[in-house]
C-alpha atoms as a PDB file:
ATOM      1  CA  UNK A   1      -2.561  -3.066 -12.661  1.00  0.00           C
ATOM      2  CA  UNK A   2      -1.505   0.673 -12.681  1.00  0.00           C
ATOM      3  CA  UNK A   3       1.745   1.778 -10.985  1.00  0.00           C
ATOM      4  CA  UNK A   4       4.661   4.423 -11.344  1.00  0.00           C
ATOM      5  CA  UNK A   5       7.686   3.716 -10.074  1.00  0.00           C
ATOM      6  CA  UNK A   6       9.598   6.763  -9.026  1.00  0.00           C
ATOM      7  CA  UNK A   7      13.319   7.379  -9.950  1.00  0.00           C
ATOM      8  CA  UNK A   8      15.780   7.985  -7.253  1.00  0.00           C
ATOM      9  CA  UNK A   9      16.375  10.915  -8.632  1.00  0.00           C
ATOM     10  CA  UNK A  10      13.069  12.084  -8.391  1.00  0.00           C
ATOM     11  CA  UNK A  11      13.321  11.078  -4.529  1.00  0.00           C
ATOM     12  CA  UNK A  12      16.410  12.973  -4.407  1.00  0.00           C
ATOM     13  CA  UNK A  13      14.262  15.980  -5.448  1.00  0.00           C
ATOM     14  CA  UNK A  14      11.582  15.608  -2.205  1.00  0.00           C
ATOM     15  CA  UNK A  15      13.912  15.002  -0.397  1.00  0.00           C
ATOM     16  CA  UNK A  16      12.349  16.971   2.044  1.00  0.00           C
ATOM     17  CA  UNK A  17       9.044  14.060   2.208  1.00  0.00           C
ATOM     18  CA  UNK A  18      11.339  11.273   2.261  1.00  0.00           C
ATOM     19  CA  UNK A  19      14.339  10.636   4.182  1.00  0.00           C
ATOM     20  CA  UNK A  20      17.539  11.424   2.372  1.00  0.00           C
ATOM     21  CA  UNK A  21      19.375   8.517   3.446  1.00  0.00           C
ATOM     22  CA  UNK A  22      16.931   6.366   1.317  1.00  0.00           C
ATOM     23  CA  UNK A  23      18.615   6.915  -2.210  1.00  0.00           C
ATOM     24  CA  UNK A  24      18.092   2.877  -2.739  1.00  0.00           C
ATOM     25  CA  UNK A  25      14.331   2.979  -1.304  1.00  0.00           C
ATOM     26  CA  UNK A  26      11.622   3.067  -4.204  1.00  0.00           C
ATOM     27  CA  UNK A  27       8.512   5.040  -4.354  1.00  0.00           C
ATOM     28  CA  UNK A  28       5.460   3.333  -6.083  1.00  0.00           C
ATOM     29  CA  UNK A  29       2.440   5.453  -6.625  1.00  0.00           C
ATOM     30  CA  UNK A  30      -0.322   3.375  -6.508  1.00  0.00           C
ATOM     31  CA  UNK A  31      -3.150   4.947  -9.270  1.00  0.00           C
ATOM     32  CA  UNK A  32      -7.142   4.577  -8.198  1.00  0.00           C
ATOM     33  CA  UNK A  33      -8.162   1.823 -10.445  1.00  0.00           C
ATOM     34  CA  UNK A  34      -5.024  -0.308  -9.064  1.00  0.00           C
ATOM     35  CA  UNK A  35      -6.389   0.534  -5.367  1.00  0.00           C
ATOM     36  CA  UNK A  36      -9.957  -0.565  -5.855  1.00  0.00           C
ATOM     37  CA  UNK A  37      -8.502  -3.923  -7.501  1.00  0.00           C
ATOM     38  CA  UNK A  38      -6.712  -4.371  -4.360  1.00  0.00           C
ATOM     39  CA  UNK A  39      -9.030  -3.138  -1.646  1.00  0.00           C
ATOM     40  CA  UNK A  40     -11.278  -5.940  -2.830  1.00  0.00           C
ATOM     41  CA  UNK A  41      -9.488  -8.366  -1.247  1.00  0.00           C
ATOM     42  CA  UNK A  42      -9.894  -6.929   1.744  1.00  0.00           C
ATOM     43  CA  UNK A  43     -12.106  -8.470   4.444  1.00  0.00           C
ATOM     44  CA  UNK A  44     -12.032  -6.404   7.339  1.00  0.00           C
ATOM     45  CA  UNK A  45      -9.262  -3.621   8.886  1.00  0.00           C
ATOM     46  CA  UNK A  46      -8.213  -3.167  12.330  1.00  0.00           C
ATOM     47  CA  UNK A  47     -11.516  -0.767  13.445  1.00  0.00           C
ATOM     48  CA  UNK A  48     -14.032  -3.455  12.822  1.00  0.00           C
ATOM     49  CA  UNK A  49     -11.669  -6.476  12.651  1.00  0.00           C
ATOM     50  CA  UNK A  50      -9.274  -6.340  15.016  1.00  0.00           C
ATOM     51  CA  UNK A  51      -8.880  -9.752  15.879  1.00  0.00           C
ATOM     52  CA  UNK A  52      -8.750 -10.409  12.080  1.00  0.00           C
ATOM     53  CA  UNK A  53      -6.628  -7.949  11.016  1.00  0.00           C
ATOM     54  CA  UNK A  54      -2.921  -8.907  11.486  1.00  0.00           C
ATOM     55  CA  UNK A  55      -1.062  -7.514   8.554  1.00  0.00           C
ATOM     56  CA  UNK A  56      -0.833  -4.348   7.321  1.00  0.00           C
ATOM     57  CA  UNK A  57      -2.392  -3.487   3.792  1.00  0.00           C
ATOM     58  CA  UNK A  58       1.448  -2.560   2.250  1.00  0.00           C
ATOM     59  CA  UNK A  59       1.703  -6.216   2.221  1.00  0.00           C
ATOM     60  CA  UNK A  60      -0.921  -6.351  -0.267  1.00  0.00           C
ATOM     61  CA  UNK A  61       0.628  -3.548  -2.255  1.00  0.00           C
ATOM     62  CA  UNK A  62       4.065  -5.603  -2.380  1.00  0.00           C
ATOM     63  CA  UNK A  63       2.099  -8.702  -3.762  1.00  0.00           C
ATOM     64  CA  UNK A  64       0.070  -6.931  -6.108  1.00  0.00           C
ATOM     65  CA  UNK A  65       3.018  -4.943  -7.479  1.00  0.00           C
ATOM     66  CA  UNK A  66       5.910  -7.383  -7.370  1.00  0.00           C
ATOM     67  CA  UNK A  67       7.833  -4.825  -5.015  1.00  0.00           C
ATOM     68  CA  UNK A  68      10.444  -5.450  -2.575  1.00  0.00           C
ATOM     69  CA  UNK A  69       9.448  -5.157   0.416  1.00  0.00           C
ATOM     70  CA  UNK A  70      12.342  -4.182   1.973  1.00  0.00           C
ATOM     71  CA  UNK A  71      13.133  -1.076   0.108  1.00  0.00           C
ATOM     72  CA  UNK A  72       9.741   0.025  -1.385  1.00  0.00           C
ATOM     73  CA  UNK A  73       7.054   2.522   0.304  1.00  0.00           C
ATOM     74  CA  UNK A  74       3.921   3.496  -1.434  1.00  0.00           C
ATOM     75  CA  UNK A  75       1.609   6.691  -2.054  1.00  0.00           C
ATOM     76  CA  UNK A  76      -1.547   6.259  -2.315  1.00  0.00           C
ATOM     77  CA  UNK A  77      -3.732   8.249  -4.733  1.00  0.00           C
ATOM     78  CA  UNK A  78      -6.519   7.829  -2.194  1.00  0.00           C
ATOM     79  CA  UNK A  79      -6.735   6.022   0.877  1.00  0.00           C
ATOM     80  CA  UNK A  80      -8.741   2.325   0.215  1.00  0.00           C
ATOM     81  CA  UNK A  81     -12.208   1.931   1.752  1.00  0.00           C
ATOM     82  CA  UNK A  82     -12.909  -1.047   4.067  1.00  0.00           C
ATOM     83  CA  UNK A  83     -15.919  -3.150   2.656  1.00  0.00           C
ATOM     84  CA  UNK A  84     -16.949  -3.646   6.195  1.00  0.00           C
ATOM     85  CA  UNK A  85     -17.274  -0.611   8.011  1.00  0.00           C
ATOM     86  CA  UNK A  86     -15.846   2.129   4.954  1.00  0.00           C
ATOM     87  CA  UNK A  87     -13.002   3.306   6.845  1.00  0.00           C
ATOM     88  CA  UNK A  88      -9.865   4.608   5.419  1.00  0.00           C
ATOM     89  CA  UNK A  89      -7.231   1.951   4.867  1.00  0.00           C
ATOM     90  CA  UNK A  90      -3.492   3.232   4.405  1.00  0.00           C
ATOM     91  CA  UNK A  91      -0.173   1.742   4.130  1.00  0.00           C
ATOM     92  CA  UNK A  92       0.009   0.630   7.725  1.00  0.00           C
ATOM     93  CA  UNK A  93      -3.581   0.501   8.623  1.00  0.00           C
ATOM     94  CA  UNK A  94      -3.839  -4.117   9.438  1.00  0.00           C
ATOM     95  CA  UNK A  95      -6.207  -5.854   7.694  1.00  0.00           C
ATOM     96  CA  UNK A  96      -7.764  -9.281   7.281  1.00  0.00           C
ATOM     97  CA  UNK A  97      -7.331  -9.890   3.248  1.00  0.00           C
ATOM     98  CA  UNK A  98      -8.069 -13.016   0.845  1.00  0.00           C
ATOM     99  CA  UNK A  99      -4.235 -14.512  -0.544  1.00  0.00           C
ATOM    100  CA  UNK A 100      -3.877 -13.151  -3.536  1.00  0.00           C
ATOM    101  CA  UNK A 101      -2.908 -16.861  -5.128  1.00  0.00           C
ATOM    102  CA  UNK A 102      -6.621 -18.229  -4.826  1.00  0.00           C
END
């Protein structure tokens, strides 16, 4: 899979995108062939699955990268596509996914 992981001195330098306070917070940048591997496992978002969708797609960003949770946030290339209805899927859009250990 294809990510960058951003310095904190790089943050330090847009600072004025990302809260200042967040020297220890990583940026990943999260390439287009990386999202399309990911948005595959995705069954549904909250527009056409809202009963389904209980978890927001950065949790599927942490697995697939390995990241902290805690003190990572993403940019996306692109936004993902939904398989079910093509809507845009960002960091904090909830989806209904496959586990990424089957």
């Amino acid at each position: 899979m294809e990510f960058l992981l951003l310095s904190p001195c790089y943050i330090r330098h847009m600072a004025d995108l990302f809260d200042p306070s967040t020297e220890e917070q990583n940026i990943v940048l999260i390439l287009e062939p990386t999202l399309r591997k990911i948005e595959k496992l995705i069954f549904g978002c909250e527009s056409c699955s809202p009963e389904g969708a209980q978890l927001h797609f950065e949790v599927l960003l942490d697995a697939a990268t390995g990241s902290d949770p805690a003190s990572t946030d993403y940019i996306l290339e692109m936004p993902a596509k939904c398989p079910m209805c093509r809507g845009d899927v960002l960091e904090a859009t909830l989806v209904e996914f496959e586990t990424l250990d089957d």
